[in-house]
N, C-alpha and C. Protein backbone atom coordinates (compact mmCIF):
# COMPACT_ATOMS: atom_id res chain seq x y z
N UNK A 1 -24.39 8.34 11.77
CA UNK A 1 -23.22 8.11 10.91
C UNK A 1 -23.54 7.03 9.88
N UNK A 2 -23.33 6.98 9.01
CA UNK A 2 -23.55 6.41 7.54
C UNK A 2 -22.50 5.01 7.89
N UNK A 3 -21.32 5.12 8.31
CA UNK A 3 -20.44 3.97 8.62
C UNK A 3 -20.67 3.72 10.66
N UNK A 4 -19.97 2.42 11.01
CA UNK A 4 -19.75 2.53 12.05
C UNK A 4 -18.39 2.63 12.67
N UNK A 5 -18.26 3.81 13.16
CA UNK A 5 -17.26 4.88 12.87
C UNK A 5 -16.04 4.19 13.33
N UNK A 6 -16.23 3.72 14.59
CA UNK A 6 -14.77 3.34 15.99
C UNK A 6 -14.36 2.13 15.40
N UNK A 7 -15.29 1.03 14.88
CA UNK A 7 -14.93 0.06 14.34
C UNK A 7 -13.91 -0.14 12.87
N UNK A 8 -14.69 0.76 12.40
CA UNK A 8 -14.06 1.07 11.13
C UNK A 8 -12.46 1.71 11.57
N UNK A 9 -12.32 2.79 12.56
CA UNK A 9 -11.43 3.44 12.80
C UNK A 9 -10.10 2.29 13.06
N UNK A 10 -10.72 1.27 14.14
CA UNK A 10 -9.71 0.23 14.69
C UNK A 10 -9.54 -0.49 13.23
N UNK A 11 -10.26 -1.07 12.81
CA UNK A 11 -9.77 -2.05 11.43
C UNK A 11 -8.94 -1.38 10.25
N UNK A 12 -9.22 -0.19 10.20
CA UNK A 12 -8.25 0.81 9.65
C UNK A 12 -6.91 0.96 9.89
N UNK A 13 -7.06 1.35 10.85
CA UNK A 13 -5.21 1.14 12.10
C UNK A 13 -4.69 -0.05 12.02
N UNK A 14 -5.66 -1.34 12.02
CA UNK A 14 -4.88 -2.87 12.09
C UNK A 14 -4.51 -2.74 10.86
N UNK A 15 -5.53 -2.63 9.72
CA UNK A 15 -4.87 -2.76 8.73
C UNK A 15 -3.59 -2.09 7.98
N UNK A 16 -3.99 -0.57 8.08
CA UNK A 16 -2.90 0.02 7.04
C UNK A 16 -1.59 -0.12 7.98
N UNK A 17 -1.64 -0.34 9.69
CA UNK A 17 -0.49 -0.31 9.97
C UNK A 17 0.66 -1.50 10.04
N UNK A 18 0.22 -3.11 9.53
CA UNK A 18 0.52 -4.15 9.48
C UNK A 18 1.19 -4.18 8.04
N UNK A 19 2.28 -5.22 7.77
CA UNK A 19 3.31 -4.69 6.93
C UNK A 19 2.22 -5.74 5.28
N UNK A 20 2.40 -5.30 4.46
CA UNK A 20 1.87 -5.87 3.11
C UNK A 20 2.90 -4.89 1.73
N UNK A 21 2.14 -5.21 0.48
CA UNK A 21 3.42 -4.66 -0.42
C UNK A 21 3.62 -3.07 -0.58
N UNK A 22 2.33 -2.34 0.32
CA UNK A 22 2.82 -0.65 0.10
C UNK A 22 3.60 -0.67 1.00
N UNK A 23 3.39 -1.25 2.55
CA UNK A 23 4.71 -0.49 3.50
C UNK A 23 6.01 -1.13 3.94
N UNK A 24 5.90 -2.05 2.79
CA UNK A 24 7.29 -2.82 2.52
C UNK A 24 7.71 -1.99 1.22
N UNK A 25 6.92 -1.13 0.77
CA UNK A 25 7.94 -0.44 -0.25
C UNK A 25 8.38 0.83 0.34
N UNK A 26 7.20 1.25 0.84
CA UNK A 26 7.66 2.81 2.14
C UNK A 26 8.41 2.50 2.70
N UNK A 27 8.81 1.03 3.23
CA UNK A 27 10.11 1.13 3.93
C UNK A 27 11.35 0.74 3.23
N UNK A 28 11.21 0.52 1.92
CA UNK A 28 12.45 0.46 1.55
C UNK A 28 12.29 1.42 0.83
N UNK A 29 11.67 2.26 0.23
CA UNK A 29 12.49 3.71 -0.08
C UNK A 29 12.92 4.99 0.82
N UNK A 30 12.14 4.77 2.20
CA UNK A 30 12.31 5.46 3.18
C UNK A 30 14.08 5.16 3.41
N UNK A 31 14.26 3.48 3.37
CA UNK A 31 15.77 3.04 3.74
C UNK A 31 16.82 3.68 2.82
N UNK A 32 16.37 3.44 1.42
CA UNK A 32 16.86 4.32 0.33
C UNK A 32 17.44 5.37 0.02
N UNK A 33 16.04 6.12 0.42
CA UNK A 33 16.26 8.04 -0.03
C UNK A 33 16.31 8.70 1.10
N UNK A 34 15.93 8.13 2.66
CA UNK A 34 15.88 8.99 3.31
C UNK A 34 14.69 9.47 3.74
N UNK A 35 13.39 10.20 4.67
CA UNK A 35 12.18 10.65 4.63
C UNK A 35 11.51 11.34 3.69
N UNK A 36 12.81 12.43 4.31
CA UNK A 36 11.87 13.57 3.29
C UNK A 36 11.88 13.45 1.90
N UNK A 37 13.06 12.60 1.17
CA UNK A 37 13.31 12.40 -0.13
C UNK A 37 11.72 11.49 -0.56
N UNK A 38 11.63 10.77 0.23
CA UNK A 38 10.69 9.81 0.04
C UNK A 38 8.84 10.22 0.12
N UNK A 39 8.95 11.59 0.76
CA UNK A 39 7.93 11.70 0.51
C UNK A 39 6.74 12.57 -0.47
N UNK A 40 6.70 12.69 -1.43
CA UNK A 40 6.29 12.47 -2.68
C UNK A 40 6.07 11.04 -3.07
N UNK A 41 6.32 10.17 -3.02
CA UNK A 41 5.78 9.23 -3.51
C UNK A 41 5.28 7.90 -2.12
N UNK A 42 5.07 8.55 -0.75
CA UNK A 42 4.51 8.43 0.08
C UNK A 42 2.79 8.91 -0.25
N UNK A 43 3.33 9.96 -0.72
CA UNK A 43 1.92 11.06 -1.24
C UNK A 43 0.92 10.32 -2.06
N UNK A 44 1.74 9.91 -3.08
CA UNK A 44 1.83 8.59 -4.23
C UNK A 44 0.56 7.78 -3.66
N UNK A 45 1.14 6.95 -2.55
CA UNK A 45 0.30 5.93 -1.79
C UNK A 45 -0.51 6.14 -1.39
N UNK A 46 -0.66 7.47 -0.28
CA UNK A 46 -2.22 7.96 -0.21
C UNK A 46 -3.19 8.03 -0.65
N UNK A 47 -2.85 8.86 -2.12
CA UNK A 47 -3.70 9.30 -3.03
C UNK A 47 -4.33 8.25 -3.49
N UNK A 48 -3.62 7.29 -3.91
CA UNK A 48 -3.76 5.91 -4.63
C UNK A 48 -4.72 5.31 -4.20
N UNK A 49 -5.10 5.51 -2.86
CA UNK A 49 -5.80 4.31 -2.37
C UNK A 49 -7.29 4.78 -2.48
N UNK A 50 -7.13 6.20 -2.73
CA UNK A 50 -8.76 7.17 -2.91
C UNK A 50 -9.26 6.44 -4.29
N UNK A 51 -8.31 6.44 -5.44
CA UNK A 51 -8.67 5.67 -6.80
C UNK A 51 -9.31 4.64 -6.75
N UNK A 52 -9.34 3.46 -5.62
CA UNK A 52 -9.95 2.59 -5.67
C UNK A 52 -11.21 2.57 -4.76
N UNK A 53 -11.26 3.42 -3.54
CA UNK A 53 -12.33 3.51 -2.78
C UNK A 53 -13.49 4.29 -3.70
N UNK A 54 -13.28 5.16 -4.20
CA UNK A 54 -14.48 5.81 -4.62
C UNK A 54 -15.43 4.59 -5.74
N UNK A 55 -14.35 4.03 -7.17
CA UNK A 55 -15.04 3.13 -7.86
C UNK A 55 -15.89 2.07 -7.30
N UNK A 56 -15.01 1.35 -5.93
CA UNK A 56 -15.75 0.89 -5.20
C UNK A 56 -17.13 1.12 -4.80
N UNK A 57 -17.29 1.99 -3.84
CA UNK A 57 -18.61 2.50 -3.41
C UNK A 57 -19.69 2.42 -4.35
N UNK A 58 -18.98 3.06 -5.90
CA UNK A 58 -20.65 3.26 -6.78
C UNK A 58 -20.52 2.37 -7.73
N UNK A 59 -19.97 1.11 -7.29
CA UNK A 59 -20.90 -0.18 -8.18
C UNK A 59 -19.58 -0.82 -8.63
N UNK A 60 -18.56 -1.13 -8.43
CA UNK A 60 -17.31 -1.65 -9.34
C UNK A 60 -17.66 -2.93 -8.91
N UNK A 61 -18.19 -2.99 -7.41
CA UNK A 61 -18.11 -4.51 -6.98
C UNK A 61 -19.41 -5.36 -8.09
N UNK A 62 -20.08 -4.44 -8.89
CA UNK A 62 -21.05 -5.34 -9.14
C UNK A 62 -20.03 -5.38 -10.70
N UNK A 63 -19.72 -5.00 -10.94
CA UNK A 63 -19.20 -4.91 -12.57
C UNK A 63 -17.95 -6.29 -12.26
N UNK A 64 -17.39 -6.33 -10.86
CA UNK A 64 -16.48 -7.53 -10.13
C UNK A 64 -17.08 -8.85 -10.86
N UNK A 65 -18.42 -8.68 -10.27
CA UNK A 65 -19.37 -10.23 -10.06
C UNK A 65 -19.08 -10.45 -11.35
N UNK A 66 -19.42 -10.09 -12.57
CA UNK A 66 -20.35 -9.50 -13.95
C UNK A 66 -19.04 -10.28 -14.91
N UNK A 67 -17.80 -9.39 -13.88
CA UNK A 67 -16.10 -9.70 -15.14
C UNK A 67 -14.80 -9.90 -13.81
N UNK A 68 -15.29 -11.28 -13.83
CA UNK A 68 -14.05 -11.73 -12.71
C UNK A 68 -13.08 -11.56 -13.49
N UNK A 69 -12.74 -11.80 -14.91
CA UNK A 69 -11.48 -11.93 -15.26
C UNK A 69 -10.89 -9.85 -15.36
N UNK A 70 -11.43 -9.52 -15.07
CA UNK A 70 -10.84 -7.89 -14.32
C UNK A 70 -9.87 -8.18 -13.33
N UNK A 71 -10.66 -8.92 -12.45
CA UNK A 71 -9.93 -8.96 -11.43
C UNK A 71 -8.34 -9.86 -11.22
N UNK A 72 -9.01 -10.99 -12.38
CA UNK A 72 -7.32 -12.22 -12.85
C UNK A 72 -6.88 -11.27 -13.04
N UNK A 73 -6.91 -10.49 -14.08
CA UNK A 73 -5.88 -9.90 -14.53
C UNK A 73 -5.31 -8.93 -13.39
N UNK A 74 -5.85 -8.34 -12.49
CA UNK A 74 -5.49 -7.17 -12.03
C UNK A 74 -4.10 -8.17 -10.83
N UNK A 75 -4.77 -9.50 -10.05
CA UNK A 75 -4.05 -9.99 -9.79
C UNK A 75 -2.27 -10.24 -9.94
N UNK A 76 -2.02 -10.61 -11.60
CA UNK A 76 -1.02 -10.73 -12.52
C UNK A 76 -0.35 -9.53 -12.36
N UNK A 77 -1.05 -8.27 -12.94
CA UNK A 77 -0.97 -6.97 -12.78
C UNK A 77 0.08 -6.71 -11.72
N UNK A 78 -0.30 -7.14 -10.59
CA UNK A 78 -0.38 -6.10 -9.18
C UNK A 78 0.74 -7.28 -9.06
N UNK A 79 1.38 -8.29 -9.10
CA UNK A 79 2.35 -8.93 -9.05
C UNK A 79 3.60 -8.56 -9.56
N UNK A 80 3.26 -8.73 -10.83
CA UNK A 80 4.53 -8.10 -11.92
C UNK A 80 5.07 -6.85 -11.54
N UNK A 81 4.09 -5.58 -11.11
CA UNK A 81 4.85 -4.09 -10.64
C UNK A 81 5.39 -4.20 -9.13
N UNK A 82 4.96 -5.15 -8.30
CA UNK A 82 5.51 -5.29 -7.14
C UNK A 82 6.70 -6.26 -7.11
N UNK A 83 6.96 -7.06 -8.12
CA UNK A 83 8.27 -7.72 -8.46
C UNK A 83 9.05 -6.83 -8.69
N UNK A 84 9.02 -5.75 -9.94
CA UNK A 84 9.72 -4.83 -10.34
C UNK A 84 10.03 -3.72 -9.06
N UNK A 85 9.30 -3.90 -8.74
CA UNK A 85 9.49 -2.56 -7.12
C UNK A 85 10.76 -3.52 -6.13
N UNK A 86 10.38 -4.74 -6.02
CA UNK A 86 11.21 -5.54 -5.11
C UNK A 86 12.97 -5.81 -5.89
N UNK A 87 12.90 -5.91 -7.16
CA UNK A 87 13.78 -5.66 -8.12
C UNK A 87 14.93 -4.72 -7.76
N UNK A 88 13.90 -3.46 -7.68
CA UNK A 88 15.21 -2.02 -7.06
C UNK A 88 15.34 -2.00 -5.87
N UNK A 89 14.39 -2.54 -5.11
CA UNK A 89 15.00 -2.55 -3.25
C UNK A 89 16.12 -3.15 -3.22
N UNK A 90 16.07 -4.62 -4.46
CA UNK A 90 17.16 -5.77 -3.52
C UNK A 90 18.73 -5.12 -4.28
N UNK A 91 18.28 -3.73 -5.77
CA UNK A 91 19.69 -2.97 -6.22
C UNK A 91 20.45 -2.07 -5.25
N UNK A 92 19.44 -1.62 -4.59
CA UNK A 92 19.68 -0.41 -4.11
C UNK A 92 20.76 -0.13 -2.96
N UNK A 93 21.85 0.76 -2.89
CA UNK A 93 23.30 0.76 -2.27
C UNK A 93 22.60 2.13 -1.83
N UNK A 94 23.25 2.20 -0.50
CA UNK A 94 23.57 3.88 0.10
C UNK A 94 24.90 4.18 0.15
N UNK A 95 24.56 5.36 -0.06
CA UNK A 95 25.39 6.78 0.15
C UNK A 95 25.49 7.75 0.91
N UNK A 96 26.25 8.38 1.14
CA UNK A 96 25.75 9.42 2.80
C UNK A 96 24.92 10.42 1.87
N UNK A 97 23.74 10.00 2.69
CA UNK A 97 22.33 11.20 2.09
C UNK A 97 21.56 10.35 0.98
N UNK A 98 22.13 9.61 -0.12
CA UNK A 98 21.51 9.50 -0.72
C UNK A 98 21.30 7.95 -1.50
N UNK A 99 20.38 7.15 -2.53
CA UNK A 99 20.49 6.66 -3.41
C UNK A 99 21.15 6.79 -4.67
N UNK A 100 21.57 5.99 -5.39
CA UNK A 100 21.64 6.81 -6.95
C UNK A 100 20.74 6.61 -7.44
N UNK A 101 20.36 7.62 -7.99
CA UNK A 101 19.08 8.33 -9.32
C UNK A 101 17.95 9.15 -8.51
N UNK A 102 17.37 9.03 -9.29
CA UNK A 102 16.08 10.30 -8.52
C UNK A 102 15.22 9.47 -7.39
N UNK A 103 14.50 9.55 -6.27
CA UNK A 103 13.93 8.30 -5.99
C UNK A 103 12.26 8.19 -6.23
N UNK A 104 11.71 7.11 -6.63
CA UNK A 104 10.75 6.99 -7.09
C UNK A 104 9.34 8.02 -6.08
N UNK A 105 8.61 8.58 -7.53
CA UNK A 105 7.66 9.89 -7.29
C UNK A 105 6.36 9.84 -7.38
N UNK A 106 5.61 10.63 -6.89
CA UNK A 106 4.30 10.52 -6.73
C UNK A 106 3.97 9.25 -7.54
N UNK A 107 4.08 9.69 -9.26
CA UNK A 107 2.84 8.73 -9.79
C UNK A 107 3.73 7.32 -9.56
N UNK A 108 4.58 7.06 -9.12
CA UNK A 108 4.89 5.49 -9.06
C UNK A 108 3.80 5.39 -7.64
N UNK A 109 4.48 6.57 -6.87
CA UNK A 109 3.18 5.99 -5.57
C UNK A 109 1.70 5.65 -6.10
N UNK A 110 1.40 6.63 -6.51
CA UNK A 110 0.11 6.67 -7.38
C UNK A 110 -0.38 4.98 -7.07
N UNK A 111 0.45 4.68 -8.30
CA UNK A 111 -0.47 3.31 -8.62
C UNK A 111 0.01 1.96 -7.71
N UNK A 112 0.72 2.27 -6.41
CA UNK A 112 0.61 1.24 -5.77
C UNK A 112 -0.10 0.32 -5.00
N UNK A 113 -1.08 1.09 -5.00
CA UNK A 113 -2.12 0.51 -3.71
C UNK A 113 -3.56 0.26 -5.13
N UNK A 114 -3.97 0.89 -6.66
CA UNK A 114 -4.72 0.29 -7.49
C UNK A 114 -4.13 -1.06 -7.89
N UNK A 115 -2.50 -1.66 -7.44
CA UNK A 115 -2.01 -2.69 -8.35
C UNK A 115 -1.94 -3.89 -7.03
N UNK A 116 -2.42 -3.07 -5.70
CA UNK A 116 -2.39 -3.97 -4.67
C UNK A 116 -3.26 -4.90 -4.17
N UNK A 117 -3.76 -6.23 -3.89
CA UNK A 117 -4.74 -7.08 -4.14
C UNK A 117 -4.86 -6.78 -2.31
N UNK A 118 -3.84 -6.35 -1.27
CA UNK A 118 -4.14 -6.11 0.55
C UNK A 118 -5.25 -4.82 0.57
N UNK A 119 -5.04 -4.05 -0.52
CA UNK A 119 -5.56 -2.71 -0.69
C UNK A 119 -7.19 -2.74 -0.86
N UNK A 120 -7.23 -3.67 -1.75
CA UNK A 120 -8.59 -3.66 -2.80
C UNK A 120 -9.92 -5.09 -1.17
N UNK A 121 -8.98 -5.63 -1.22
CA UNK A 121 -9.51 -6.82 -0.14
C UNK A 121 -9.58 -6.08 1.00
N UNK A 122 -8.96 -5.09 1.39
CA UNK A 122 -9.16 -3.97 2.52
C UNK A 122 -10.37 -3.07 2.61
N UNK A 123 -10.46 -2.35 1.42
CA UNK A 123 -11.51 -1.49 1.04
C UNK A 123 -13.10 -2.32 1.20
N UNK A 124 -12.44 -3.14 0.22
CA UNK A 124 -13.62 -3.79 -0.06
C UNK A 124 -14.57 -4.91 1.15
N UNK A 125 -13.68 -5.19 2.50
CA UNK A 125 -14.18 -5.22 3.85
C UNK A 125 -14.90 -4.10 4.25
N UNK A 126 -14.18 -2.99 4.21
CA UNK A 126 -14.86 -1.87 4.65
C UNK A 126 -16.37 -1.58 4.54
N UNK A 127 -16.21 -1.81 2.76
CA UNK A 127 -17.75 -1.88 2.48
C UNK A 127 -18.67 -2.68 3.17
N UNK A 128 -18.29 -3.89 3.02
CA UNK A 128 -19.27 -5.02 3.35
C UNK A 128 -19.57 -5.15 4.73
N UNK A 129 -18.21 -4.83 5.50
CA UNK A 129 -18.98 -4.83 7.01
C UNK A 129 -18.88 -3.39 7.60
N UNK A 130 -19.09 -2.34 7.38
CA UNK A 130 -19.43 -1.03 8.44
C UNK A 130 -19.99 -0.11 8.02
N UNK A 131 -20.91 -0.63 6.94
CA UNK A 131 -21.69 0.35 6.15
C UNK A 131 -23.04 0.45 6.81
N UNK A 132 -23.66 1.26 7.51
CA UNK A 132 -24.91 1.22 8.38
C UNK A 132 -25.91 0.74 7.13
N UNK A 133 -27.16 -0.02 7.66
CA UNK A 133 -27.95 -0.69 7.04
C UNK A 133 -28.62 1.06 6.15
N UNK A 134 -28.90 1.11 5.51
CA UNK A 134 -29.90 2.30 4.90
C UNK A 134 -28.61 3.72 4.41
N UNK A 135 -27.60 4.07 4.66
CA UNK A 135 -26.64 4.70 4.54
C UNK A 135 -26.69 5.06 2.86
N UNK A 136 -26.34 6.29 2.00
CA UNK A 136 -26.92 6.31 0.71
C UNK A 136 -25.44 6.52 0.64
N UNK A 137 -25.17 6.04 -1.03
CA UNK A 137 -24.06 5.44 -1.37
C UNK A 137 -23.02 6.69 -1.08
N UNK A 138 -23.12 8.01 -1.51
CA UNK A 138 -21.93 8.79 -1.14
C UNK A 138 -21.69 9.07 0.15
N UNK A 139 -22.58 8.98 1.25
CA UNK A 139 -22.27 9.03 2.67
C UNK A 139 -21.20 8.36 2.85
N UNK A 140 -21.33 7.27 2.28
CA UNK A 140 -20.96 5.80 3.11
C UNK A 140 -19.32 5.88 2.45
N UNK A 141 -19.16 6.24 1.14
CA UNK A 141 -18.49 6.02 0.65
C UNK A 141 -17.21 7.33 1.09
N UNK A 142 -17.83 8.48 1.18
CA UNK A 142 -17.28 9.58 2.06
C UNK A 142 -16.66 9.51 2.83
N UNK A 143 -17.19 8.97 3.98
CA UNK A 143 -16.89 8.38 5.60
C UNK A 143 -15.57 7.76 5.44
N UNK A 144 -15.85 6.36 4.54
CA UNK A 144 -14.78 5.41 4.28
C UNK A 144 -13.28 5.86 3.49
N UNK A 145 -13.48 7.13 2.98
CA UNK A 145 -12.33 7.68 2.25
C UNK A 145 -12.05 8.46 3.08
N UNK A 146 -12.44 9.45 3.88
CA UNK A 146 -11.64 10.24 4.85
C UNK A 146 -11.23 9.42 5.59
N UNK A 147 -11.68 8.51 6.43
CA UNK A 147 -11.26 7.83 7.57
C UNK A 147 -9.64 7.09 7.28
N UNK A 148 -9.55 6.59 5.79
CA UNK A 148 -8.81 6.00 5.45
C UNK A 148 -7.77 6.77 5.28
N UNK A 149 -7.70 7.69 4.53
CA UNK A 149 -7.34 9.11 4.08
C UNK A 149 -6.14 9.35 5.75
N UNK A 150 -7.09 9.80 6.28
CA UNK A 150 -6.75 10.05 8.01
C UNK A 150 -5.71 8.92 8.38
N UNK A 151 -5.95 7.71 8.31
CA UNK A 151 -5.12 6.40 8.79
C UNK A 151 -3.70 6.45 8.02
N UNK A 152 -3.73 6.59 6.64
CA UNK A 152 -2.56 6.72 6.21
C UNK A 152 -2.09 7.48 6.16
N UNK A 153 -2.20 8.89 6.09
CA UNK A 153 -1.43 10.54 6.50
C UNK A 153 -0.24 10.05 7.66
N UNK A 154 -1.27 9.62 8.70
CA UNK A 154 -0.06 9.36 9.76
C UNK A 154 0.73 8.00 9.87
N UNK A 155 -0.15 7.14 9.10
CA UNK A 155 0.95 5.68 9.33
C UNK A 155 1.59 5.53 8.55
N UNK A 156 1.83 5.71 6.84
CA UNK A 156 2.59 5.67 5.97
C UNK A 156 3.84 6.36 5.96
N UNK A 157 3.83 7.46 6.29
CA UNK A 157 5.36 8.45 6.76
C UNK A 157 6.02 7.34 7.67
N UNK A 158 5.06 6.59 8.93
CA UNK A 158 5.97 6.11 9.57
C UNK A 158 6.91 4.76 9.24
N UNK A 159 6.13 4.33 8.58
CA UNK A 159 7.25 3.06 7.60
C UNK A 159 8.31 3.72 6.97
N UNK A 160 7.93 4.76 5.90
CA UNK A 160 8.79 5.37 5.57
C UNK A 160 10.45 5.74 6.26
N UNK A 161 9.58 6.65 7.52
CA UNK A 161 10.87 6.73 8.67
C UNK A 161 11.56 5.34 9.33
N UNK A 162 10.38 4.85 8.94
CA UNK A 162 11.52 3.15 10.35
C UNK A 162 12.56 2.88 9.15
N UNK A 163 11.92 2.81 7.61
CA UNK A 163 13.26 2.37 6.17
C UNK A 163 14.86 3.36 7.00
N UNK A 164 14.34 4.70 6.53
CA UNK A 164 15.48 5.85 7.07
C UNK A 164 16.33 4.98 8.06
N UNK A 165 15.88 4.78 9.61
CA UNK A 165 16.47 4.88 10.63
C UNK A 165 16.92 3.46 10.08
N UNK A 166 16.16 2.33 9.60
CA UNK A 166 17.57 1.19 9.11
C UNK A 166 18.55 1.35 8.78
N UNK A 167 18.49 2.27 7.63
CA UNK A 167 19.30 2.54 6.81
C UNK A 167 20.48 3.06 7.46
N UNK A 168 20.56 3.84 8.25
CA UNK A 168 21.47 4.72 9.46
C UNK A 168 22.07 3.59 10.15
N UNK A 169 21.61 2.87 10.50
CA UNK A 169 22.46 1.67 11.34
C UNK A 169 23.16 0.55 10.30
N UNK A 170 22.87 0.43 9.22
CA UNK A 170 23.31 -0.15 8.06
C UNK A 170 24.56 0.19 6.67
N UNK A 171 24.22 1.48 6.67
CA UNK A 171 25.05 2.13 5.47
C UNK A 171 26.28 1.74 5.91
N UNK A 172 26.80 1.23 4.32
CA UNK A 172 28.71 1.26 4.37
C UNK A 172 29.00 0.05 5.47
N UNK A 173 27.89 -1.20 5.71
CA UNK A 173 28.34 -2.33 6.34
C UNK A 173 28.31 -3.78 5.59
N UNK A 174 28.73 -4.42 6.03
CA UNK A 174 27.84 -5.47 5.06
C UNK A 174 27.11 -6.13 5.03
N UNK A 175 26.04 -5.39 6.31
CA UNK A 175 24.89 -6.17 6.46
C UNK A 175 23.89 -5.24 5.36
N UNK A 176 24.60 -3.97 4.80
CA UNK A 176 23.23 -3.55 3.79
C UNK A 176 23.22 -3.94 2.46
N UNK A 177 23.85 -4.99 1.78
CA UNK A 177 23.31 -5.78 0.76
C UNK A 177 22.08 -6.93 1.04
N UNK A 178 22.91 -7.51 2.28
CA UNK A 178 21.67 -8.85 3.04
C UNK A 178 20.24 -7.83 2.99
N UNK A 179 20.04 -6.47 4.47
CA UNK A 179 18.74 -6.49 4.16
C UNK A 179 18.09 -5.43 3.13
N UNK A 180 18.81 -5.02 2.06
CA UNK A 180 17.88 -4.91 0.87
C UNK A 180 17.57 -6.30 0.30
N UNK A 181 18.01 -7.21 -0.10
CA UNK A 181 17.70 -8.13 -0.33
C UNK A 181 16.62 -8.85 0.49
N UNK A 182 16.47 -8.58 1.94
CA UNK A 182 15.48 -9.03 2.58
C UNK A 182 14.30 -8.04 2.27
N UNK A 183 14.54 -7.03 2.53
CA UNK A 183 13.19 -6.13 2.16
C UNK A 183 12.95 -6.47 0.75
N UNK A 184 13.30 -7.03 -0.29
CA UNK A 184 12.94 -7.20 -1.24
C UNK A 184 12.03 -8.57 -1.43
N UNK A 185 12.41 -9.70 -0.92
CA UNK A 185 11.97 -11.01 -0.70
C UNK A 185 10.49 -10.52 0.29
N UNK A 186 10.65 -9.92 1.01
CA UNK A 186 9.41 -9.73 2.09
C UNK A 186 8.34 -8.69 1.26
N UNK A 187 8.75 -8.05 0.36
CA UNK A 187 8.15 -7.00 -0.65
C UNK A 187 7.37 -8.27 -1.10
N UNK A 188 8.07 -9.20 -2.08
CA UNK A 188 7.40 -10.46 -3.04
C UNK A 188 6.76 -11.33 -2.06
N UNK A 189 7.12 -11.87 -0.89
CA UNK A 189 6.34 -12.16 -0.05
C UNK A 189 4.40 -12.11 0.15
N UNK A 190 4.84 -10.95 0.62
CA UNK A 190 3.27 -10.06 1.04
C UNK A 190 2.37 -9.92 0.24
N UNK A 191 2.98 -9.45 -0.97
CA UNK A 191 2.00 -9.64 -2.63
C UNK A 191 1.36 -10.90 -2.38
N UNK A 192 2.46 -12.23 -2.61
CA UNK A 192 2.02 -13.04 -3.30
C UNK A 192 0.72 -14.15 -2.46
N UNK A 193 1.26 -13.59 -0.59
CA UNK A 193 0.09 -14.00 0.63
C UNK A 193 -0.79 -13.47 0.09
N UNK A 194 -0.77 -12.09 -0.12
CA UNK A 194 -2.23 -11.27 -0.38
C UNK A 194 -3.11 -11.79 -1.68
N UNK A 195 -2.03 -12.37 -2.43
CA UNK A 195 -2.72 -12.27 -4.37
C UNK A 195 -3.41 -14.02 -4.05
N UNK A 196 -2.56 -14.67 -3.23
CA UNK A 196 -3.09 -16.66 -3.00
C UNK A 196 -2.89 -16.82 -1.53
N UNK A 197 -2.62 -16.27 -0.80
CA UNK A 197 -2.46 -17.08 0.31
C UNK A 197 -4.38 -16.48 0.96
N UNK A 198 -4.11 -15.52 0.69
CA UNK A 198 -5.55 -14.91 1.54
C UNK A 198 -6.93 -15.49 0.10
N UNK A 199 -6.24 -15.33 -1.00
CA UNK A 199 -7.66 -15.64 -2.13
C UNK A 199 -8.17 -15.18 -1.98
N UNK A 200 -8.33 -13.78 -2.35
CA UNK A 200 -9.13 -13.00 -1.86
C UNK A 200 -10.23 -12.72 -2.87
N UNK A 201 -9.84 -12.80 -4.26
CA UNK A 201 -10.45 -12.76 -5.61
C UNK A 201 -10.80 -13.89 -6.28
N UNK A 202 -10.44 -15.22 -4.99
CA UNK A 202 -10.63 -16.42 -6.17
C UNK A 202 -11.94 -16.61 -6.51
């Protein structure tokens, strides 16, 4: 195997299943729209996270070294759209069945996890520690995108669903202004651990 597989498998699971700014948004649009409404831009998140693994693998980290200020910026970046995401959690009112307006779709998922600094500091472990010594770059890089691929199929729906089932014990009380507002603060939270508390890019 090009990676080392079980290890990778467990750090995979710790990671994508521990809360940061994608599954604090899966769970507040899950709380939002509901599952199934929500998933399309669950899809969003998946996909998203392939965008950054592949550049990874064939050399981004060296173009990293070369132009740190890529990375400032991406920092700033990945702040500002996760403010704006935390923005509509802390608007957002239910309705039986629904939100008002459409709820956010693939390509918002899309780019959540390229604007995420837990995402990129995730991947980019991957590389550095479970890449077998001699492994040629698309093996390795292969391995690390299915596996990942695999981890979030099944853990991302489930944030999604825990938002839903809040939401069900919440709607039409007045505890569901408090926790959108909390899922929103814990949205800005997690970013801002991930973007300075961890330094992951400093």
């Amino acid at each position: 195997m090009p990676v080392e597989i079980i290890a990778l498998i467990i750090f995979s699971v710790a990671q994508i299943g521990t809360p940061g700014p994608a599954n604090m948004a899966l769970l507040a649009i899950g709380a939002g729209y509901g599952l199934r409404r929500a998933l399309p831009f669950v899809a969003g998140v998946v996909v998203g996270k392939q965008l950054i693994i592949w550049p990874l693998g064939f050399g981004l980290m060296q173009l990293a070294a070369s132009w740190p200020a890529v990375f400032l910026a991406m920092k700033y970046l990945s702040a500002a759209y996760i403010i704006y995401l935390a923005w509509r959690v802390a608007n957002m009112r239910l309705k039986p069945g629904q939100s008002d307006g459409p709820p956010p779709g693939f390509v918002s998922g899309l780019i959540v996890h390229p604007l995420n600094p837990k995402a990129w500091g995730m991947i980019t472990a991957a590389f550095t520690s479970f890449v077998v010594s001699g492994a040629s770059t698309f093996s390795a890089t292969l391995s690390i995108a299915i596996v990942l691929l695999l981890c979030q199929t099944v853990l991302h729906p489930l944030w999604a669903g825990a938002g839903q089932l809040i939401a069900r014990t919440i709607q039409g009380t007045r505890a569901e202004r408090l926790v959108f507002i909390g899922l929103a603060v814990l949205t800005v939270v997690t970013v801002f651990y991930a973007l300075f508390g961890g330094a992951l890019f400093a």
